[in-house]
Protein backbone atom coordinates (compact mmCIF):
# COMPACT_ATOMS: atom_id res chain seq x y z
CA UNK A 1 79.85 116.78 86.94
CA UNK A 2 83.16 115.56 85.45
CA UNK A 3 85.97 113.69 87.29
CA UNK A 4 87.72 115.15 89.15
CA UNK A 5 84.09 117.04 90.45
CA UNK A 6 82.61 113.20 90.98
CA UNK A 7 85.96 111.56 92.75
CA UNK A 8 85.65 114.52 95.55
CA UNK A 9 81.58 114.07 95.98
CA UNK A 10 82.25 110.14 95.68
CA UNK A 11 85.31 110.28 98.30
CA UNK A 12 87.25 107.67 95.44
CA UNK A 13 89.86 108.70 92.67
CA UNK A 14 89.44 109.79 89.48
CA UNK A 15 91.48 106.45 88.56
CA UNK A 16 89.08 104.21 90.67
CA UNK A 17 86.42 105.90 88.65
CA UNK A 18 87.69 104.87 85.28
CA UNK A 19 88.76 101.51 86.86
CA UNK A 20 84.72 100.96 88.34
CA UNK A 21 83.90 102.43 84.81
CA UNK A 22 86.20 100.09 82.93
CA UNK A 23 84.63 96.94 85.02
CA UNK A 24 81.39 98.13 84.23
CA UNK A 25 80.47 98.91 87.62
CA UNK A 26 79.48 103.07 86.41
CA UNK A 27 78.37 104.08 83.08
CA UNK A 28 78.98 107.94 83.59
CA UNK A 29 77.09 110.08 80.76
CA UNK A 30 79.22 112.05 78.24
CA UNK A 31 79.53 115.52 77.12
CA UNK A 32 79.76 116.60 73.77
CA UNK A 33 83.71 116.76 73.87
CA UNK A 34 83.63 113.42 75.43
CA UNK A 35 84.63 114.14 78.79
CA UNK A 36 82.60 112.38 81.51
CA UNK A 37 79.55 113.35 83.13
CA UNK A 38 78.53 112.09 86.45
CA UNK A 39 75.38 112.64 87.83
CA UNK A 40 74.23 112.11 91.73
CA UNK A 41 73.04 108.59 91.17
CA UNK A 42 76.18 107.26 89.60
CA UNK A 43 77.64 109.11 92.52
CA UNK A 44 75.51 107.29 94.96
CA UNK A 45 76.13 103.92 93.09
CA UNK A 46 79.75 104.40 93.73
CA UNK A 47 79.23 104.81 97.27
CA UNK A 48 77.67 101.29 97.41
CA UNK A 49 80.50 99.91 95.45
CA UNK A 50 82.91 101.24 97.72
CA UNK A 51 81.13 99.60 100.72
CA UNK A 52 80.61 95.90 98.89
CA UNK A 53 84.50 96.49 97.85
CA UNK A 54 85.78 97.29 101.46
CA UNK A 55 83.65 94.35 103.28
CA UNK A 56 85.77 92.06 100.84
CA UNK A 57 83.83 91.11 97.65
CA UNK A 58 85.75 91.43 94.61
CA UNK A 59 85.12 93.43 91.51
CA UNK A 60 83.16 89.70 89.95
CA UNK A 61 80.70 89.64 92.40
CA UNK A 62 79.88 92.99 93.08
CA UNK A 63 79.17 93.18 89.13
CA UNK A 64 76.70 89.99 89.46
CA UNK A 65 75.16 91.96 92.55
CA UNK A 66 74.61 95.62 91.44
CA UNK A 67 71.84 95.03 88.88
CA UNK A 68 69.94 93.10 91.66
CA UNK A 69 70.14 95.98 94.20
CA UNK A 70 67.23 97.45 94.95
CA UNK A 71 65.21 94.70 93.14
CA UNK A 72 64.60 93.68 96.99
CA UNK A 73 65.53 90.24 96.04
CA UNK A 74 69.39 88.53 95.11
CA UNK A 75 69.50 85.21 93.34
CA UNK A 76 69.98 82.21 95.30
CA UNK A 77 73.43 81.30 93.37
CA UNK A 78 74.60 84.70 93.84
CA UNK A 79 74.02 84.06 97.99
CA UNK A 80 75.74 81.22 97.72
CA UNK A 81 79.30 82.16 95.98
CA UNK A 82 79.02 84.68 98.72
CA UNK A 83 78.89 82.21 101.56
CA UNK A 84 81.51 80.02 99.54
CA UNK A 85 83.59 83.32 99.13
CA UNK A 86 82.78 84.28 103.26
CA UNK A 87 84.19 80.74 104.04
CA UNK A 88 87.28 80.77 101.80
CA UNK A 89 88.22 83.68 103.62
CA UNK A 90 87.54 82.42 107.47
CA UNK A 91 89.82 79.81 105.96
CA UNK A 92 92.35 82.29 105.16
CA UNK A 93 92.11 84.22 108.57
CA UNK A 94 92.08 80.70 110.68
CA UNK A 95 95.76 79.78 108.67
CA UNK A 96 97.14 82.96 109.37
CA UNK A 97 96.05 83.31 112.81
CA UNK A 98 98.08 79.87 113.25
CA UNK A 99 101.06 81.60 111.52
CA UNK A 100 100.75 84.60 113.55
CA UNK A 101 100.78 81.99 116.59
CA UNK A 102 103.52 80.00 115.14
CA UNK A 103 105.47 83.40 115.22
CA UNK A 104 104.82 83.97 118.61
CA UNK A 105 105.59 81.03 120.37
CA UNK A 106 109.22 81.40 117.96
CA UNK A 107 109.31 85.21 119.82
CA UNK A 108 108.84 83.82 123.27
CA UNK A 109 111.44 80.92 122.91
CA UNK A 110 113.96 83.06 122.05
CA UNK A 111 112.93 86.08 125.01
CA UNK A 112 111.88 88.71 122.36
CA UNK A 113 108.61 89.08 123.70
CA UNK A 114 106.99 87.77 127.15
């Protein structure tokens, strides 16, 4: 199917196609005019993409991760930038949450909020 057929089956854009393709996250097929050609699998390989994108991992590691899906098994180091990438984040969410606080207690002193 071309593009703009594949980014309303996938649910993405046809620019986050050619960006995934671009990252070498898809290979899509060609036809002979050199348009692309997306069968159901690439299809279905976005949808994973899509899902490992939104819980947070970026573009790096879902590249390191995708030829290991479906192997059953992910390399040790790969686990682990994940949990150093998980934590890096909680760190991220704990400062803000003290901002947010911060903000708050500001909002209160000055009888904007209760």
């Amino acid at each position: 199917m071309k593009i703009g057929a594949a980014a309303r089956a996938s649910g993405v854009s046809a620019r986050s196609l050619r960006y995934y393709e671009d990252e070498g996250l898809i290979v899509p097929g060609r036809f002979s005019n050199g348009y692309r050609d997306y069968c159901q699998s690439t299809i279905d390989r976005v949808a994973v993409i899509r899902s490992l994108l939104d819980s947070g991992l970026p573009v790096r590691l879902v590249r390191d991760l995708l030829p290991h899906l479906g192997a059953g098994s992910v390399c040790a180091e790969f686990v682990d930038e994940v949990e150093q990438y998980r934590d890096r984040l909680a760190h991220r969410v704990a400062v803000l949450s003290a901002q947010q606080a911060a903000l708050e207690d500001y909002l209160r002193e000055v009888g904007r909020i209760a």
